[in-house]
Protein backbone atom coordinates (compact mmCIF):
# COMPACT_ATOMS: atom_id res chain seq x y z
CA UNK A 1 95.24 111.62 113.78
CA UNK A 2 95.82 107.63 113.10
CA UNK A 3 95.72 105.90 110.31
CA UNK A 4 96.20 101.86 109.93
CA UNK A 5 97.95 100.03 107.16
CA UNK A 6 97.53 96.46 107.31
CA UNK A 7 97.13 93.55 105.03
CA UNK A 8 98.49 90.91 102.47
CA UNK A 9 99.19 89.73 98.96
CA UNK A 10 95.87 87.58 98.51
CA UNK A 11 93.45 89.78 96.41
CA UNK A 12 90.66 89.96 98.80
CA UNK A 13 93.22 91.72 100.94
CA UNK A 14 93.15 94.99 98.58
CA UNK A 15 92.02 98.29 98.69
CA UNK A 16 93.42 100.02 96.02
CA UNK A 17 94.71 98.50 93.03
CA UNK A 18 97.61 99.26 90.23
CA UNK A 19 95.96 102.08 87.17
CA UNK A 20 98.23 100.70 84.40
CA UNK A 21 99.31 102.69 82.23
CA UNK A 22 98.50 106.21 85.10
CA UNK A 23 101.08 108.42 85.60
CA UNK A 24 104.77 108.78 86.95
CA UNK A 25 105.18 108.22 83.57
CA UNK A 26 104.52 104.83 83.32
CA UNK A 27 106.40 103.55 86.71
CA UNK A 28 102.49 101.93 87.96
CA UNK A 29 102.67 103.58 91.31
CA UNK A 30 99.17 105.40 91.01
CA UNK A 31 96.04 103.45 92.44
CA UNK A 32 92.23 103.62 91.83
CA UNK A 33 91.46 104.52 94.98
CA UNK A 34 94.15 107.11 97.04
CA UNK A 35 94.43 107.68 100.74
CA UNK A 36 93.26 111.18 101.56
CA UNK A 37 94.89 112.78 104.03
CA UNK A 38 95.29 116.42 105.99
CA UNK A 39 98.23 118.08 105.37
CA UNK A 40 99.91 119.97 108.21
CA UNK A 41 98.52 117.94 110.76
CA UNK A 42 100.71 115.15 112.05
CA UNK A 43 99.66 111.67 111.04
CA UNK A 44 100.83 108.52 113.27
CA UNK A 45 100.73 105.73 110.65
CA UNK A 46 100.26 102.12 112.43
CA UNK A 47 101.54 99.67 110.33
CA UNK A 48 101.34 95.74 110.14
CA UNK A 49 100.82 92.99 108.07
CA UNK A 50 99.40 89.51 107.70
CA UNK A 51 101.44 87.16 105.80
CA UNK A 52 105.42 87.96 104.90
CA UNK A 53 107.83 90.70 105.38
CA UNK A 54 106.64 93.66 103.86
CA UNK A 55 108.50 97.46 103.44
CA UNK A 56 105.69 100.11 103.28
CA UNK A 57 108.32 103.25 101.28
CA UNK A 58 106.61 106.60 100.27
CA UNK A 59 110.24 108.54 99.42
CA UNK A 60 109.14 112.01 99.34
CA UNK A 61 108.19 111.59 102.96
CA UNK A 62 111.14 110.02 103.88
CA UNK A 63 109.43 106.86 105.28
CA UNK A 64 110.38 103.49 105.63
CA UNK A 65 108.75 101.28 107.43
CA UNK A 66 108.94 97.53 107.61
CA UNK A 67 105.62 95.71 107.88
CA UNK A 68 106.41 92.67 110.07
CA UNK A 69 103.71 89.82 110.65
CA UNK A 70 102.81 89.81 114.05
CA UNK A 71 103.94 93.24 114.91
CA UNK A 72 102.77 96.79 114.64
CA UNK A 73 104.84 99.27 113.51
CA UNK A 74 104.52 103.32 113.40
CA UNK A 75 105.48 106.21 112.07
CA UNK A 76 104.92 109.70 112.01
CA UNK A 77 104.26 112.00 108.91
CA UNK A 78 103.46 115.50 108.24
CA UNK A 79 103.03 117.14 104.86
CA UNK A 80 103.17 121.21 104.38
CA UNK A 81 101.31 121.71 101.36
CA UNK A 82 98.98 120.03 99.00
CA UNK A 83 100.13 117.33 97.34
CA UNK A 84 100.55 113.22 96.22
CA UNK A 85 103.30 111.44 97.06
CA UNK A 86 103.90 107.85 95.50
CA UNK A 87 105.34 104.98 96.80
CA UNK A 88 105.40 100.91 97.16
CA UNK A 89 106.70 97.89 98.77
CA UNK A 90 110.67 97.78 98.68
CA UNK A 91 111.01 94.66 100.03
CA UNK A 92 110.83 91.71 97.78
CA UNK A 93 108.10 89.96 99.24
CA UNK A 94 106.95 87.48 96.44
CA UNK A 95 105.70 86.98 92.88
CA UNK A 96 103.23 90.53 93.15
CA UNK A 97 105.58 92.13 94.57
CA UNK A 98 105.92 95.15 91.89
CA UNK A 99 101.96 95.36 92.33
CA UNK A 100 101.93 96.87 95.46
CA UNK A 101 102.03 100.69 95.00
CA UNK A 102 101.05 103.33 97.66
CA UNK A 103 99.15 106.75 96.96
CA UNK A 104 98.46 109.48 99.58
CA UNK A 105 97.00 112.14 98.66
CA UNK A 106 97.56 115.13 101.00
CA UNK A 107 94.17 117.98 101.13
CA UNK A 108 92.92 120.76 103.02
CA UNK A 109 91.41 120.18 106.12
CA UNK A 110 88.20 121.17 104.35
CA UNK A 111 88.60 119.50 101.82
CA UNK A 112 89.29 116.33 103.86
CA UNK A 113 86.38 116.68 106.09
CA UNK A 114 84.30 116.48 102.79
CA UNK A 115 86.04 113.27 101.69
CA UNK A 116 85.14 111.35 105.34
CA UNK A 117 81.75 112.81 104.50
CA UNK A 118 81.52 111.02 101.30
């Protein structure tokens, strides 16, 4: 399975945006609208972006990734049980920088399916 991850800071470029004041005990890393994803099924995540240097970080995957403009970058994850993991951008890419959280959300395959469905 692929995913892509690609984008910018303008607005229009957004998919899922900051819940202030959600979880992680106020830290603003949860989003309105998650990526769903498998878990134990490997993911390749392609990853690229439009504008300025970018670091797409989820830390309880142990990813790093820098987003380059012009380039595609991937790579692979694989979680073993049900669960979210939170992340953001660590690099400090301009003025929204802190804005920029990530939120994968990691279902059965059932319970995916249904999701795509939907």
């Amino acid at each position: 399975m692929s995913i892509l991850i690609s984008g910018g800071m303008g607005p229009e470029e957004y998919d899922a945006y900051m819940v202030i004041g959600g979880g992680r005990g106020g830290r603003l890393l949860e989003t309105d609208n998650r990526t769903v994803l498998p878990f134990g099924v490997h993911v390749r995540t392609l990853i690229g972006r439009t504008d300025v240097l970018h670091a797409w970080a989820v830390p309880r995957l142990g990813v790093k990734v820098d987003a380059c403009p012009g380039r595609l970058n991937q790579v692979g994850l694989m979680a073993h049980r049900p669960a979210v993991a939170y992340g953001q951008c660590s690099e400090i890419c301009g003025a929204n920088h802190r804005f920029m959280p990530i939120s994968l959300e990691f279902v059965r395959a059932g319970a995916f399916l249904q999701w795509l469905i939907n």
